[in-house]
Protein backbone atom coordinates (compact mmCIF):
# COMPACT_ATOMS: atom_id res chain seq x y z
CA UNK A 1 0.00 0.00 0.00
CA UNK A 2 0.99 3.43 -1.23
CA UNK A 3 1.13 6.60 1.04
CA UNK A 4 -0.88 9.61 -0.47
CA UNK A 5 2.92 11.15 -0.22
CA UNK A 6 4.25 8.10 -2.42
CA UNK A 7 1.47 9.06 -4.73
CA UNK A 8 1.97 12.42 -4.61
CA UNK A 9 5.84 12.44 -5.23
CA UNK A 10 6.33 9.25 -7.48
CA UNK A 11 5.94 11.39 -10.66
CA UNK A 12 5.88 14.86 -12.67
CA UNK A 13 4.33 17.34 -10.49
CA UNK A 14 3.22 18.76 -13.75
CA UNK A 15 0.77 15.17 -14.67
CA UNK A 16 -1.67 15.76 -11.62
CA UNK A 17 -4.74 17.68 -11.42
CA UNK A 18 -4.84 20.98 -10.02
CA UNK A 19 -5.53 19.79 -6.45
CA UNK A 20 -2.99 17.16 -5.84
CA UNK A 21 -0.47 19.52 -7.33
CA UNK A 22 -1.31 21.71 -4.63
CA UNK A 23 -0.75 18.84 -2.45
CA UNK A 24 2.69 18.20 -4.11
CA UNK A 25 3.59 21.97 -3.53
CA UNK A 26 2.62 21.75 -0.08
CA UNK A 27 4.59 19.05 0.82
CA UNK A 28 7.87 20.43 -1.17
CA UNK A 29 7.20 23.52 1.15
CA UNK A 30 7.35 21.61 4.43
CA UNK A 31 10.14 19.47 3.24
CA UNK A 32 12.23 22.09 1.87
CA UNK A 33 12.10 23.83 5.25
CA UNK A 34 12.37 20.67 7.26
CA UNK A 35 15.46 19.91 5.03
CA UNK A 36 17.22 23.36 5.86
CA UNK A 37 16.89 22.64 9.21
CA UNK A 38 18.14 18.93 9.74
CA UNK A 39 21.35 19.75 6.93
CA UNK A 40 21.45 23.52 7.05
CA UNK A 41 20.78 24.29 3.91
CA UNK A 42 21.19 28.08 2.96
CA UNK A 43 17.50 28.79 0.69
CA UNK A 44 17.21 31.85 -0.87
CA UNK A 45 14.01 33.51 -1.05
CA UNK A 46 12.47 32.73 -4.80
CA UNK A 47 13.88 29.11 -4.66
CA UNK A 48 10.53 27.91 -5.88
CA UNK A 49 10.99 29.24 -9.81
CA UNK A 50 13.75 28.26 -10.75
CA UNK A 51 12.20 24.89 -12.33
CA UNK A 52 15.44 23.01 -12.10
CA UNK A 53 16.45 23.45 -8.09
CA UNK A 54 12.87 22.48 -7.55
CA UNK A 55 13.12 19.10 -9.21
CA UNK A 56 16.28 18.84 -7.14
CA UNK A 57 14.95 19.91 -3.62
CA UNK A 58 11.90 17.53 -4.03
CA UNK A 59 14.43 14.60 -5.74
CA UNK A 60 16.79 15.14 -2.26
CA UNK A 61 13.95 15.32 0.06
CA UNK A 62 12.29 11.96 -1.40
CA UNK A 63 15.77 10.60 -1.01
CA UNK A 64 15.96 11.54 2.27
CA UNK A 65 12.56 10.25 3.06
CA UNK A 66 13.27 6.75 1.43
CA UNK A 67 16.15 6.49 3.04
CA UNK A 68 14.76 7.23 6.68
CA UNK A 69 11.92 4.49 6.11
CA UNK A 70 14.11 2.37 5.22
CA UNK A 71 15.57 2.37 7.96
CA UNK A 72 13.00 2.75 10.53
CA UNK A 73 11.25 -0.39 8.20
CA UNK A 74 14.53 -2.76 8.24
CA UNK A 75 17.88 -2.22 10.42
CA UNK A 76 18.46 0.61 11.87
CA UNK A 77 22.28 0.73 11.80
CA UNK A 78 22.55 -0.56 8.03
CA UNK A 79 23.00 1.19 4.51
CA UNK A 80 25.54 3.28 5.19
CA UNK A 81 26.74 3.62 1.79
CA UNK A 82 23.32 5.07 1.23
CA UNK A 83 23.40 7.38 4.02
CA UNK A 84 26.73 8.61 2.62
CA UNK A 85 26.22 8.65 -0.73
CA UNK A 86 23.08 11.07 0.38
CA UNK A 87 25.43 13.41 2.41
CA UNK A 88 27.85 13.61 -0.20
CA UNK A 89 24.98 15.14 -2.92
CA UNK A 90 24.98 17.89 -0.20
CA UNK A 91 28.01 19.59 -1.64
CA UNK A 92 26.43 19.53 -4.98
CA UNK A 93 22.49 21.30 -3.75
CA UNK A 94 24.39 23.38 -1.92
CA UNK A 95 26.77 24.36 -4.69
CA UNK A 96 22.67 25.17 -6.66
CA UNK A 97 21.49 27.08 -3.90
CA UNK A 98 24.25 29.89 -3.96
CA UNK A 99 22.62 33.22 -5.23
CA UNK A 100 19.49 34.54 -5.10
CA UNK A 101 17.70 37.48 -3.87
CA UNK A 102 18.11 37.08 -0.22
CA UNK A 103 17.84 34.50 2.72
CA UNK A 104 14.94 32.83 2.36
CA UNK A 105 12.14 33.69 5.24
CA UNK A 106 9.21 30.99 5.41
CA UNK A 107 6.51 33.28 6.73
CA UNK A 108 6.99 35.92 5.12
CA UNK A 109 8.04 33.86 1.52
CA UNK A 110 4.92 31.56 1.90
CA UNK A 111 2.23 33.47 0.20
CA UNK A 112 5.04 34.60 -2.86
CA UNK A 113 5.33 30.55 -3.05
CA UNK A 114 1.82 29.90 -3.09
CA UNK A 115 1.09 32.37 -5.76
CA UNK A 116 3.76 30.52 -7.88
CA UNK A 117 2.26 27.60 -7.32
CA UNK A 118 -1.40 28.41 -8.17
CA UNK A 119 0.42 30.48 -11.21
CA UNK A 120 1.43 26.75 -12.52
CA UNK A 121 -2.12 25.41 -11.85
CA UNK A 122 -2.33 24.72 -8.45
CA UNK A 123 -5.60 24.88 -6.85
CA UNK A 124 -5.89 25.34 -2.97
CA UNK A 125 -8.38 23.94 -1.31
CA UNK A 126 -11.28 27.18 -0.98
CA UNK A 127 -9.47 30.15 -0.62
CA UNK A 128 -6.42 31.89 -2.62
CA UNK A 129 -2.88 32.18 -1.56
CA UNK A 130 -3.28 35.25 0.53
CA UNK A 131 -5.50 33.02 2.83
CA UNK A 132 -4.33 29.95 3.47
CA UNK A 133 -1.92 29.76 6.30
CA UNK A 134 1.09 27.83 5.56
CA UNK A 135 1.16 24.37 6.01
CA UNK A 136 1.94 22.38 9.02
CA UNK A 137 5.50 21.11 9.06
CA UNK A 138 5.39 17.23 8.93
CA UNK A 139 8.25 14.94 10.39
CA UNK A 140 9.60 12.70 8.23
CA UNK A 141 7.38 9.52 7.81
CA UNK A 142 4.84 10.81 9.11
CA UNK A 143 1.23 10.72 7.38
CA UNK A 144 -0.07 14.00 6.01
């Protein structure tokens, strides 16, 4: 069985219908930020167009993801190669992350992102960007 994450990230953001890409955009939000935290990653604000360094964030944080489940599902000491092999491609996001605007503020860069995302066909549940809060920052594994 499938998580509604699984579903969400297992393909082109650009294939699903306007309210699962919300979804999608929602969750790249929460682990985007959740990701600068646990590897402190340097985001600049406007992140979110540059089409390339999104495919890249989400790409990492579904790596990242996998990677914990895995090991919460199977040994918890094992795959280090993995593990490594993960930390290493730090060098390389960070490396795409240099330049920008400015630092990268999540409240007050939320309701830029969501306008980019609704731009691209996103459709928010009732509401438009200016009013819908940001989204609740999820740990990883855990159900939306």
């Amino acid at each position: 069985m499938t998580s509604v994450r699984e579903e969400l990230l297992a393909g082109d953001w650009r294939l699903l219908s306007p309210a699962e890409r919300w979804k999608w955009w929602t969750h790249l939000w929460s682990d985007v930020i959740l990701l600068s935290e646990r590897y402190r990653l340097e985001l600049r604000t406007g992140w979110w167009a540059e089409p390339e360094l999104v495919e890249r964030l989400e790409a990492f944080g579904r790596w990242v993801w996998l990677h914990d489940s895995w090991r919460l599902n199977n040994a918890p000491h094992s795959a280090p190669p993995g593990k490594l092999a993960l930390l290493d491609y730090l060098r390389v996001l960070r490396s795409d992350l240099a330049g920008g605007d400015g630092p990268f503020h999540p409240d007050r860069d939320w309701r830029a992102y969501a306008r980019h995302a609704i731009g691209l066909g996103a459709e928010p549940p009732g509401g438009t960007a200016l009013e819908i809060p940001p989204p609740r920052l999820r740990r990883s594994g855990e159900p939306a």
